[in-house]
Protein backbone atom coordinates (compact mmCIF):
# COMPACT_ATOMS: atom_id res chain seq x y z
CA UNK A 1 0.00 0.00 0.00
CA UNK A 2 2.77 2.54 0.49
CA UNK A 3 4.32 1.59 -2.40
CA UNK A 4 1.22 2.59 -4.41
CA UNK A 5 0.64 5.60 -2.46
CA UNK A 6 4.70 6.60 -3.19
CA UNK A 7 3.93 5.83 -6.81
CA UNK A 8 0.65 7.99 -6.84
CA UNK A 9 2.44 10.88 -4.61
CA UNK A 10 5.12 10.81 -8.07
CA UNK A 11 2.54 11.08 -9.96
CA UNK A 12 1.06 14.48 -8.61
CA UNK A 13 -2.13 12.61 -7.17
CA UNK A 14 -1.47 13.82 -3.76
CA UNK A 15 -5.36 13.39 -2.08
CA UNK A 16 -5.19 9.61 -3.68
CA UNK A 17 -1.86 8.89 -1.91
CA UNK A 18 -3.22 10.04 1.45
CA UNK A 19 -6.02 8.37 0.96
CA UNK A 20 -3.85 5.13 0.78
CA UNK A 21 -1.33 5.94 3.49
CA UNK A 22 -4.28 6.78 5.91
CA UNK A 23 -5.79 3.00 5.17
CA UNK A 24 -2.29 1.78 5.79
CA UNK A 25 -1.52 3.26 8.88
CA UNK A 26 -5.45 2.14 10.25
CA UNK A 27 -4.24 -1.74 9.38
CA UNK A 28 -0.32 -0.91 11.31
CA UNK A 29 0.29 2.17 13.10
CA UNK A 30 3.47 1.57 13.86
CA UNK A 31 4.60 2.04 10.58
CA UNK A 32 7.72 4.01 9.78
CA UNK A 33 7.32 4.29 6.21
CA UNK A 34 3.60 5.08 6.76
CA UNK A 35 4.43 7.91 9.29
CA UNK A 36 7.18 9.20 6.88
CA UNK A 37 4.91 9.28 3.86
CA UNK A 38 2.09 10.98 5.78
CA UNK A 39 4.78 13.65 6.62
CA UNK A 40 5.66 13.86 2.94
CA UNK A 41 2.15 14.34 1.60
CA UNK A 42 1.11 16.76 4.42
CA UNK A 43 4.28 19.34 3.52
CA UNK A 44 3.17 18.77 0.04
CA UNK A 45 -0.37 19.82 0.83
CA UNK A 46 0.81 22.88 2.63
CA UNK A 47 -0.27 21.24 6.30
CA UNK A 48 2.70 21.65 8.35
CA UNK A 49 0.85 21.09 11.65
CA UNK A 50 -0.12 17.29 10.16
CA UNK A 51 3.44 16.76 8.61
CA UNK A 52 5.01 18.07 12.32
CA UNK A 53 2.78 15.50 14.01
CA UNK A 54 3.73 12.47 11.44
CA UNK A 55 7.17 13.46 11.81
CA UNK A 56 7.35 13.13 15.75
CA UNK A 57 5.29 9.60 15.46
CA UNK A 58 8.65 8.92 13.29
CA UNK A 59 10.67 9.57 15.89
CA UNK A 60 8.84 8.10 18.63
CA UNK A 61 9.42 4.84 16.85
CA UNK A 62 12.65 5.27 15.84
CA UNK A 63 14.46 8.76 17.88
CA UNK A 64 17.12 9.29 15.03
CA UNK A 65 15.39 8.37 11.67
CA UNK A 66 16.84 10.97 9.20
CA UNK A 67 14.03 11.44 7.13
CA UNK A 68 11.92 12.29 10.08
CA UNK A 69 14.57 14.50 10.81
CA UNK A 70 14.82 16.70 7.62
CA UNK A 71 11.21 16.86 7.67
CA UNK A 72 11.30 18.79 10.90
CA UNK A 73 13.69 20.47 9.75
CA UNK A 74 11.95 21.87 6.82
CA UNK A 75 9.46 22.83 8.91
CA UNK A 76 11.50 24.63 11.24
CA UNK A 77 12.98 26.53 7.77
CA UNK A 78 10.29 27.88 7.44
CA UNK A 79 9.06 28.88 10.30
CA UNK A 80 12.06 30.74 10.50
CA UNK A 81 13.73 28.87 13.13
CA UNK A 82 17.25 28.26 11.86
CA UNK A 83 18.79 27.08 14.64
CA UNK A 84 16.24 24.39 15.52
CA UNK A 85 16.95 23.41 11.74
CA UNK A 86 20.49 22.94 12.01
CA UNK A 87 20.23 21.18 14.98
CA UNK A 88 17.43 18.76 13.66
CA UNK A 89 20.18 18.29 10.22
CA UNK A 90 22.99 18.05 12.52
CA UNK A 91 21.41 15.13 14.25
CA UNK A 92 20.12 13.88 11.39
CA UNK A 93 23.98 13.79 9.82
CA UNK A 94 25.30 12.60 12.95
CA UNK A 95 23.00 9.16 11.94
CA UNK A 96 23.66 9.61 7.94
CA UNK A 97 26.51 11.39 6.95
CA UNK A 98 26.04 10.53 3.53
CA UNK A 99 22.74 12.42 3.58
CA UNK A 100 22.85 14.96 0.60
CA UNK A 101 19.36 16.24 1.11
CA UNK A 102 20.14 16.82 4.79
CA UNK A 103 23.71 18.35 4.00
CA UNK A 104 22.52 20.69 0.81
CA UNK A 105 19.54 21.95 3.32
CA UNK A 106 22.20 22.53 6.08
CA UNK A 107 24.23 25.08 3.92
CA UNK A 108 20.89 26.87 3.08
CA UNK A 109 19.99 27.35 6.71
CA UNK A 110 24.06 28.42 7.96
CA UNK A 111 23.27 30.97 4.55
CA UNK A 112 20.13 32.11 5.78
CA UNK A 113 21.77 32.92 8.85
CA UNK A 114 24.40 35.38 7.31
CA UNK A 115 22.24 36.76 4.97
CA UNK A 116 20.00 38.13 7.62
CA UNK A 117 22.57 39.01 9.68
CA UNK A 118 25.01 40.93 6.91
CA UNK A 119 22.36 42.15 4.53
CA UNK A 120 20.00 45.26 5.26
CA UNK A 121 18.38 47.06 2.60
CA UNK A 122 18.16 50.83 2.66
CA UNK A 123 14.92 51.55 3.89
CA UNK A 124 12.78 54.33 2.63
CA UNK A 125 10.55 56.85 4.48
CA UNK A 126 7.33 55.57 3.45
CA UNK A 127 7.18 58.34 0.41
CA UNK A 128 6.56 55.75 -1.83
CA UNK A 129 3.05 57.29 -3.98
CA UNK A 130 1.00 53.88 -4.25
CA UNK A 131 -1.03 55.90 -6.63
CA UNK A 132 1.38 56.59 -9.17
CA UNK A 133 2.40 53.41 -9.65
CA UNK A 134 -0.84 52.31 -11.33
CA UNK A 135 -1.31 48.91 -10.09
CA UNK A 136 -3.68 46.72 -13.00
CA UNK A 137 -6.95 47.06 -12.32
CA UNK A 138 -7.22 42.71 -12.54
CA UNK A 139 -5.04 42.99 -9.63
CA UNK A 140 -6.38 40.92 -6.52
CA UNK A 141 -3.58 42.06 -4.48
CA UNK A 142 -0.22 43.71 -3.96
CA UNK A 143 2.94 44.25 -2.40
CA UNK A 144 6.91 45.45 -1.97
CA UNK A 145 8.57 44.32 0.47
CA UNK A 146 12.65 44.87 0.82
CA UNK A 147 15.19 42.51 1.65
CA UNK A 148 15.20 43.24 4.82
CA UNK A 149 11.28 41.72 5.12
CA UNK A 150 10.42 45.68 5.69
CA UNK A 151 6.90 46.41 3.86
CA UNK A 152 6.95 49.41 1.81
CA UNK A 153 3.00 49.22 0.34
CA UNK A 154 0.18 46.17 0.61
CA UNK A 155 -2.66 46.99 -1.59
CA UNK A 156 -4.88 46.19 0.17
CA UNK A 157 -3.49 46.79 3.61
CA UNK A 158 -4.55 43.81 6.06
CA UNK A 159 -3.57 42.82 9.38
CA UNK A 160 -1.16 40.27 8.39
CA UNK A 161 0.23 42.02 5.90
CA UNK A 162 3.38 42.59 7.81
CA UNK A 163 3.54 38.83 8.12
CA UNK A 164 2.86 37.87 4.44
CA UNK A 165 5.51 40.30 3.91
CA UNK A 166 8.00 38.58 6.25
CA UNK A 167 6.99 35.08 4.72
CA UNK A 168 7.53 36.68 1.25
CA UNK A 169 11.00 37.89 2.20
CA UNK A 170 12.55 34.26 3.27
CA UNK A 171 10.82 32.62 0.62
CA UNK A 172 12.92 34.69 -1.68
CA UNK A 173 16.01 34.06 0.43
CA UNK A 174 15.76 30.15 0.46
CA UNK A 175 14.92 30.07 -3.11
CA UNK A 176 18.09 32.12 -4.01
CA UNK A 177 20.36 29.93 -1.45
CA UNK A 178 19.16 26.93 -3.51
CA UNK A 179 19.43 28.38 -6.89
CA UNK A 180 22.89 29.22 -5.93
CA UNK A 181 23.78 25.82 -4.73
CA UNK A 182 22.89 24.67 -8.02
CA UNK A 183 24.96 26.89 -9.83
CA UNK A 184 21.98 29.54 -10.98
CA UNK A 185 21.82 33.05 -10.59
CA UNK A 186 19.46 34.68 -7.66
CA UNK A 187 15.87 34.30 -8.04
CA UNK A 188 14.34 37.65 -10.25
CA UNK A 189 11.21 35.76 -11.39
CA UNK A 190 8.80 33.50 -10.21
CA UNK A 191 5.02 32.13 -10.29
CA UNK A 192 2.73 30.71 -7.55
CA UNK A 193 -0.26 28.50 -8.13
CA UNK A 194 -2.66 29.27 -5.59
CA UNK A 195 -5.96 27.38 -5.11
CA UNK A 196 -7.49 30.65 -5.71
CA UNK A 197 -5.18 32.31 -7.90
CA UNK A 198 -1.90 32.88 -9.14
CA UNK A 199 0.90 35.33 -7.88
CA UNK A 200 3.46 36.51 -9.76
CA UNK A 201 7.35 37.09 -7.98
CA UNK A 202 9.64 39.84 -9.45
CA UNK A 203 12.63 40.67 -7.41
CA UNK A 204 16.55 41.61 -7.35
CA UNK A 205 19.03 41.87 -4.08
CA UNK A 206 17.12 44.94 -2.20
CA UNK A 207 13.29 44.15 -2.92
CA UNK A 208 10.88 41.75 -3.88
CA UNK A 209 6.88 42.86 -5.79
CA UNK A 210 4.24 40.43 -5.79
CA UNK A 211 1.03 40.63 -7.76
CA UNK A 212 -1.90 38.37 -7.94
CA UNK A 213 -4.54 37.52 -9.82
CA UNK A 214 -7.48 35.31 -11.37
CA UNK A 215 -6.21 32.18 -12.70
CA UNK A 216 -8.58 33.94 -15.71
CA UNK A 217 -5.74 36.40 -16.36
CA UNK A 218 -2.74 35.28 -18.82
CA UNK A 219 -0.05 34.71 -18.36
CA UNK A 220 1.73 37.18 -20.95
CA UNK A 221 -0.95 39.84 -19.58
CA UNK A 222 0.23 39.88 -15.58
CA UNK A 223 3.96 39.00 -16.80
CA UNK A 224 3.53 42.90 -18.65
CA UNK A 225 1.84 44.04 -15.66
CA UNK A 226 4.36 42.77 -13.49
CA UNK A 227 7.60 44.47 -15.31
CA UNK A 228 5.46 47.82 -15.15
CA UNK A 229 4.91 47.52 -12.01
CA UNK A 230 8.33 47.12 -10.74
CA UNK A 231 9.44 49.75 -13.02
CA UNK A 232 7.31 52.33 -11.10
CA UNK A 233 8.31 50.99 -7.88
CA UNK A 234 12.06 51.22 -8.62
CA UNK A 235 12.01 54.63 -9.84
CA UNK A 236 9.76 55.82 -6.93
CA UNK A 237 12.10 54.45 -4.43
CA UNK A 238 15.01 56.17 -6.52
């Protein structure tokens, strides 16, 4: 059963793996792969509080299983807890040292570390004009945030807009740290599928715009949007 549910997990049939692993785990709960798999699918289905709880079965079972391990570590990532990360990979190399996954995400987190602690944008007085940057009228929402996970506009402004903004900020970091592991340049564009629509990621070193809208939209239409956007925003700032 959890070789089917692996196979349909590869296959991008995430519900129809869980599905599986959850009938698995009914007939043996002690299961390591079971646990591990549950872990897997739950990260991949954006439930961290799940995948944290599979994880910890894991290790109940078995205290140093290094898949269980990363996992938590992931988590920890992104929760922004980099030390709880390297100590999670530490441990987890201390069992595998030949654990690439473990060892790549280790780097990442020590380069996390001195990234937030060398880097700091310039930050700007808040004269940015929000008006004359003419955001797209298909625009659902919007927002520039610098390096430094300081918020310079949210359109519209909501309470956890300072938060999104944070999030946005180390998502950008971790996907530069592992586009420069393998050899790329820094991240400058990017999209995200959302189950209710689709955000589009332009950035450089000092700032990062987002700017989402209706999966209706194309692609080639918010891609313009998106350069004009950032335009304006750069030569407001300047």
């Amino acid at each position: 059963m959890c070789r089917k549910a692996q196979r349909l997990r590869d296959e991008g049939r995430l519900q129809d793996a869980n599905e599986l692993v959850e009938a698995a785990l009914r007939r043996d709960p002690g299961n390591v792969v079971g646990h591990l798999l549950a872990g897997s699918l739950s990260m991949a289905l954006r439930e961290t509080g799940l995948a944290r709880t599979s994880f910890e079965r894991v290790l109940a079972l078995d205290p140093t299983q290094p898949r269980a391990l990363l996992g938590l570590a992931r988590i920890a990532l992104e929760e922004g807890e980099s030390t709880a990360c390297r100590d999670l990979l530490t441990r987890a190399l201390t069992r595998y040292p030949d654990f690439p996954e473990a060892r790549a995400l280790l780097e990442i987190a020590h380069g996390l570390t001195v990234g937030a602690n060398s880097k700091r944008a310039a930050t700007t007085n808040g004269a940015l004009r929000t008006e004359r940057l003419r955001l797209p009228a298909e625009c659902r929402e919007a927002m520039f945030v610098q390096s430094d996970a300081s918020l310079v506009f949210a359109e519209p402004r909501r309470p956890r807009s300072e938060a999104v903004a944070a999030g946005a900020a180390k998502l950008s970091r971790v996907a530069t740290a592992m586009l420069d592991r393998a050899a790329f340049r820094p991240l400058r564009h990017a999209v995200i599928e959302g189950a209710a629509e689709t955000t589009y990621v332009r950035a450089d070193d000092t700032a990062l715009l987002t700017l989402a809208f209706d999966h209706d939209v194309k692609a080639e239409t918010a891609a313009a949007h998106l350069e004009r956007v950032w335009g304006s925003c750069r030569s407001e700032l300047a």
